[in-house]
N, C-alpha and C. Protein backbone atom coordinates (compact mmCIF):
# COMPACT_ATOMS: atom_id res chain seq x y z
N UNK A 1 -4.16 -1.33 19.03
CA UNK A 1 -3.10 -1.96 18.27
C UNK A 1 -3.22 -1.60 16.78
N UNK A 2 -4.36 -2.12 16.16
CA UNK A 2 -4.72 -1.39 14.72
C UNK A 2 -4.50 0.07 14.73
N UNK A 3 -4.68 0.98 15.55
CA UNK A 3 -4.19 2.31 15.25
C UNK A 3 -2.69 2.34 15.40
N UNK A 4 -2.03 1.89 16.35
CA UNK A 4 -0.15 2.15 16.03
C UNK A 4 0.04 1.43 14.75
N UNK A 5 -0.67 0.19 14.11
CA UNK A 5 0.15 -0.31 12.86
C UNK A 5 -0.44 0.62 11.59
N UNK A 6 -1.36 1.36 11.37
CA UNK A 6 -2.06 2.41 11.14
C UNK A 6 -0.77 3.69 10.83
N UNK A 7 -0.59 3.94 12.12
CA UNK A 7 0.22 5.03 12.13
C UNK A 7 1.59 4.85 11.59
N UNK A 8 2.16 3.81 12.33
CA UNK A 8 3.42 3.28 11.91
C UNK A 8 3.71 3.23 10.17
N UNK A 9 2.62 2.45 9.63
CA UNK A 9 2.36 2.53 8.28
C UNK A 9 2.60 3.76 7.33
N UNK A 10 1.83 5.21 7.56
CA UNK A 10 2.01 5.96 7.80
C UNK A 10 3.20 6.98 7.50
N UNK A 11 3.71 6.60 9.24
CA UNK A 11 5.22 7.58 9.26
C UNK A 11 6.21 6.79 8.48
N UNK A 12 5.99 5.52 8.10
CA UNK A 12 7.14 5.21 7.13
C UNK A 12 6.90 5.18 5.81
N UNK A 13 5.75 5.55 5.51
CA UNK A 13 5.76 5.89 3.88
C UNK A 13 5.53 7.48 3.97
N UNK A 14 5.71 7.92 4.49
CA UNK A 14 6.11 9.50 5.03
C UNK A 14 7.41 9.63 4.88
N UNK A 15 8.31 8.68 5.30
CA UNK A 15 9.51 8.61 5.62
C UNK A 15 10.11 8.40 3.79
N UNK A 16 9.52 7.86 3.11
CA UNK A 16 10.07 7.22 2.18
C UNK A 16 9.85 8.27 1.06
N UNK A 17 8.56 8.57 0.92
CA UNK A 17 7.65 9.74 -0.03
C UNK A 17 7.91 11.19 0.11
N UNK A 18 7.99 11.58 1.37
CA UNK A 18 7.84 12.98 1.17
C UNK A 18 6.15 13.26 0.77
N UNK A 19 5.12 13.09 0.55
CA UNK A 19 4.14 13.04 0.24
C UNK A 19 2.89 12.65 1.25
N UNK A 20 2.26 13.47 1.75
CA UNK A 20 1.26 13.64 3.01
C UNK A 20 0.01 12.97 2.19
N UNK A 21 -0.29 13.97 1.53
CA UNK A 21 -1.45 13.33 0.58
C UNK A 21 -1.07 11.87 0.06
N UNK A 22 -0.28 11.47 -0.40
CA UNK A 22 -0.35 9.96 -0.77
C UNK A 22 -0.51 9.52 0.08
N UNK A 23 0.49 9.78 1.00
CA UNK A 23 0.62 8.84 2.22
C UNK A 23 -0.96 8.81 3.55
N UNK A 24 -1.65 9.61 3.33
CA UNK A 24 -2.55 9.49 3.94
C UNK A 24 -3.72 8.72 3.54
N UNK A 25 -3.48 9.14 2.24
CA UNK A 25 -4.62 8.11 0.95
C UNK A 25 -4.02 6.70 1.51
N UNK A 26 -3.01 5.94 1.49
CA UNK A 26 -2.73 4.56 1.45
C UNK A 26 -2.81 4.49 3.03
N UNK A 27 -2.62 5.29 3.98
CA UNK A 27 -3.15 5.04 5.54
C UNK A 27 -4.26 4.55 6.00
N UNK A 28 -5.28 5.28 4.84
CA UNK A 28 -6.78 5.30 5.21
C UNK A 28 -7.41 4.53 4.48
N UNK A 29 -6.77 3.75 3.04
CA UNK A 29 -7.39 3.20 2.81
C UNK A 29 -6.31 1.19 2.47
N UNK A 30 -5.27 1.16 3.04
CA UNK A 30 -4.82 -0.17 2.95
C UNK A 30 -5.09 -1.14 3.78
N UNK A 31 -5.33 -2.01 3.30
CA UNK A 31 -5.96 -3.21 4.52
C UNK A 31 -5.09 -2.97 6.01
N UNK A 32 -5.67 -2.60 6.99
CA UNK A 32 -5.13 -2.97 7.87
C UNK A 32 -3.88 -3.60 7.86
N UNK A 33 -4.28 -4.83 7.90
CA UNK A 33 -3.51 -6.21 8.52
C UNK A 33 -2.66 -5.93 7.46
N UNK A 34 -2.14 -5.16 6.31
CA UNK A 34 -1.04 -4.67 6.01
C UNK A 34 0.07 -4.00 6.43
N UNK A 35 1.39 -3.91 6.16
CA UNK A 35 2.01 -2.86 6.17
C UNK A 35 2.97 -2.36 5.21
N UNK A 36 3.80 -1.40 5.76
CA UNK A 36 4.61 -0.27 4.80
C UNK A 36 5.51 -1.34 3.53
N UNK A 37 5.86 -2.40 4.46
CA UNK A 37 6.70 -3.39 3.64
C UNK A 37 6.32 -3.85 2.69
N UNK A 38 4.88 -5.00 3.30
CA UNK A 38 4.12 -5.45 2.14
C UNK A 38 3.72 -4.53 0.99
N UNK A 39 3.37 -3.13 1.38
CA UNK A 39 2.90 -2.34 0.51
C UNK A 39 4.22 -2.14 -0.59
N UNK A 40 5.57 -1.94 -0.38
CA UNK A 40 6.73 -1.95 -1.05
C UNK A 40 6.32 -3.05 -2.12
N UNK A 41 6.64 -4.31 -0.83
CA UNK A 41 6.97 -5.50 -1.81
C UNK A 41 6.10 -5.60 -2.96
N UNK A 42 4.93 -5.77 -3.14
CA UNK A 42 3.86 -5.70 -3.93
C UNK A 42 3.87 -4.79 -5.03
N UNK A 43 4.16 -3.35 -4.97
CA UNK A 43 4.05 -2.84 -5.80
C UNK A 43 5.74 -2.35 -7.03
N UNK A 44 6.83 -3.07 -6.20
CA UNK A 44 7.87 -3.24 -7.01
C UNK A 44 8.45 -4.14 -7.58
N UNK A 45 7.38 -5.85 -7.32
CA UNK A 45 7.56 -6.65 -7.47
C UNK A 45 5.90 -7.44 -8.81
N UNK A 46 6.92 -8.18 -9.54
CA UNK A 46 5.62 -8.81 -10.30
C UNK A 46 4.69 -10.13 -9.45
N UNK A 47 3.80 -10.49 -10.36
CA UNK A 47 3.17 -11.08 -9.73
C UNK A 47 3.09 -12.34 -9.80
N UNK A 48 4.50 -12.57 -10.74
CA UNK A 48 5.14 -13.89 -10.90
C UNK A 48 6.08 -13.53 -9.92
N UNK A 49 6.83 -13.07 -9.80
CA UNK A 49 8.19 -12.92 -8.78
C UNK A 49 7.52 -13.20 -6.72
N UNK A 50 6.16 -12.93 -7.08
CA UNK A 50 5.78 -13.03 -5.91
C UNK A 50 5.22 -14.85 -5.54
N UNK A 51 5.16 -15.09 -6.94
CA UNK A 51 4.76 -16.68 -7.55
C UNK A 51 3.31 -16.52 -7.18
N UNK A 52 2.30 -15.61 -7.35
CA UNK A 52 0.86 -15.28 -7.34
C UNK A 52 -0.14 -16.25 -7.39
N UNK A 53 0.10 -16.94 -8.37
CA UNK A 53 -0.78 -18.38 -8.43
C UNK A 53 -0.81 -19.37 -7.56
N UNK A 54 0.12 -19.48 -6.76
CA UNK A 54 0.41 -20.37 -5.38
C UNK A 54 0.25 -19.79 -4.25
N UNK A 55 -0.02 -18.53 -3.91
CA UNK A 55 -0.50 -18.08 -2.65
C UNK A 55 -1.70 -18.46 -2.39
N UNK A 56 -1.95 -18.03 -1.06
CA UNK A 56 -3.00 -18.47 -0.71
C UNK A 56 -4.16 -17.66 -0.95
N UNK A 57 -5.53 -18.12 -0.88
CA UNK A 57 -6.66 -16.54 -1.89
C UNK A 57 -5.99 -15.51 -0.47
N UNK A 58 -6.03 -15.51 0.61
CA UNK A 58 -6.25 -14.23 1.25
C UNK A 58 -5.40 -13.24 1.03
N UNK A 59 -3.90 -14.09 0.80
CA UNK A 59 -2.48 -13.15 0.25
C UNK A 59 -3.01 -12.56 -1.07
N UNK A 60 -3.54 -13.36 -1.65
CA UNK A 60 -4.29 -12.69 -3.20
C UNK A 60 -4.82 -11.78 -3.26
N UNK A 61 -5.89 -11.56 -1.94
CA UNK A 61 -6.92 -10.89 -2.13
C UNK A 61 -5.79 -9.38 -1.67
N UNK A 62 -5.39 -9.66 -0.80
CA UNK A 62 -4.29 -8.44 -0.23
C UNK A 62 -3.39 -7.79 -1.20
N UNK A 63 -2.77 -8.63 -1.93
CA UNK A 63 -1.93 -7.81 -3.21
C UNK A 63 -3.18 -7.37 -3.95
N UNK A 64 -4.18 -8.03 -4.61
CA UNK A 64 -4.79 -7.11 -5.18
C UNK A 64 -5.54 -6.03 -4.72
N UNK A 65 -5.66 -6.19 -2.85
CA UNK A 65 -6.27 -4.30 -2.71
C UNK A 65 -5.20 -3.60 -2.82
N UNK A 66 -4.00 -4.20 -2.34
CA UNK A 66 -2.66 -3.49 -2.49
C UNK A 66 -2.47 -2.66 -3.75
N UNK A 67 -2.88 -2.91 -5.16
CA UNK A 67 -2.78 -2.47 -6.37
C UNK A 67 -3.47 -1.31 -6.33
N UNK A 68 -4.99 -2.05 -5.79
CA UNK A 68 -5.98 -1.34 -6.46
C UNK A 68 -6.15 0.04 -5.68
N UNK A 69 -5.48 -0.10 -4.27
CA UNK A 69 -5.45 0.98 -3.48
C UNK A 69 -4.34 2.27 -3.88
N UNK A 70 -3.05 1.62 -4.41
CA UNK A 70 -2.12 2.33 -4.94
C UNK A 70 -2.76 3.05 -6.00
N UNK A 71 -3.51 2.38 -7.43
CA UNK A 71 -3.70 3.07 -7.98
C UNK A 71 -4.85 4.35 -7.73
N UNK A 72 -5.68 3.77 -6.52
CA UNK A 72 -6.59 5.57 -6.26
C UNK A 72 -5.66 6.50 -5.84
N UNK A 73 -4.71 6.10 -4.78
CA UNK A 73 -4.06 7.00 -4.21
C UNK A 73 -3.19 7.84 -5.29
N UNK A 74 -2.47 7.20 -5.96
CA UNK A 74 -1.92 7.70 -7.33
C UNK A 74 -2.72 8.39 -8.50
N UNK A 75 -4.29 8.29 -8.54
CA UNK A 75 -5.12 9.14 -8.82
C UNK A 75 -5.66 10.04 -8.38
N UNK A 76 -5.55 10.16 -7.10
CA UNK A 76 -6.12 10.88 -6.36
C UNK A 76 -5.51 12.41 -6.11
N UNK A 77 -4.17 11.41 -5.94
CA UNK A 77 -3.20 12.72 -5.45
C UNK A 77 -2.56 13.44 -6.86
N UNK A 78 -2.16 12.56 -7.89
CA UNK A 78 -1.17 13.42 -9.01
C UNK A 78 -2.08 14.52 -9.75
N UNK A 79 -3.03 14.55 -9.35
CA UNK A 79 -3.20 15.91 -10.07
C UNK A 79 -3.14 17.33 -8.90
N UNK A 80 -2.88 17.08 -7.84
CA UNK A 80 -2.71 17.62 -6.94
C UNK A 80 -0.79 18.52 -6.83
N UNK A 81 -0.23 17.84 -7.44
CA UNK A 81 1.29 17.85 -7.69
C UNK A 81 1.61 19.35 -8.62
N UNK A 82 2.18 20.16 -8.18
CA UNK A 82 2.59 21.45 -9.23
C UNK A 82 3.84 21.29 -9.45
């Protein structure tokens, strides 16, 4: 089951990016029990708009690998870009 939401994850930020290398960086390294959506919502949304301070820690802890994962992948890969 963790590998189809894995994959699924995946082919839809494949779908969205155009970008193998990103998209494999945030495959391999986003929480699981994430997906393509949450990964959206989180990173186009503030962290008041999400009302951050009233979630619960585990949603917390998830937006913030959510960030922190975006930003390796976004380091990882842009210098890779010609």
């Amino acid at each position: 089951m963790a590998d189809k939401i894995v994959k699924t994850k995946y082919y839809k930020c494949l779908k969205a990016f155009g970008d193998d290398a990103f998209c494999q960086c945030l495959k391999n390294n986003l929480p699981v029990v994430s997906n393509f959506e949450m990964y959206i919502t989180a990173i186009t949304s503030t962290k008041e708009e999400m009302d951050y301070p009233n979630l619960k820690d585990d949603d917390k802890k998830m937006i913030d690998a959510i960030y922190k994962v975006r930003e390796t992948c976004v380091n990882k890969t842009a210098g890779k870009k010609k």
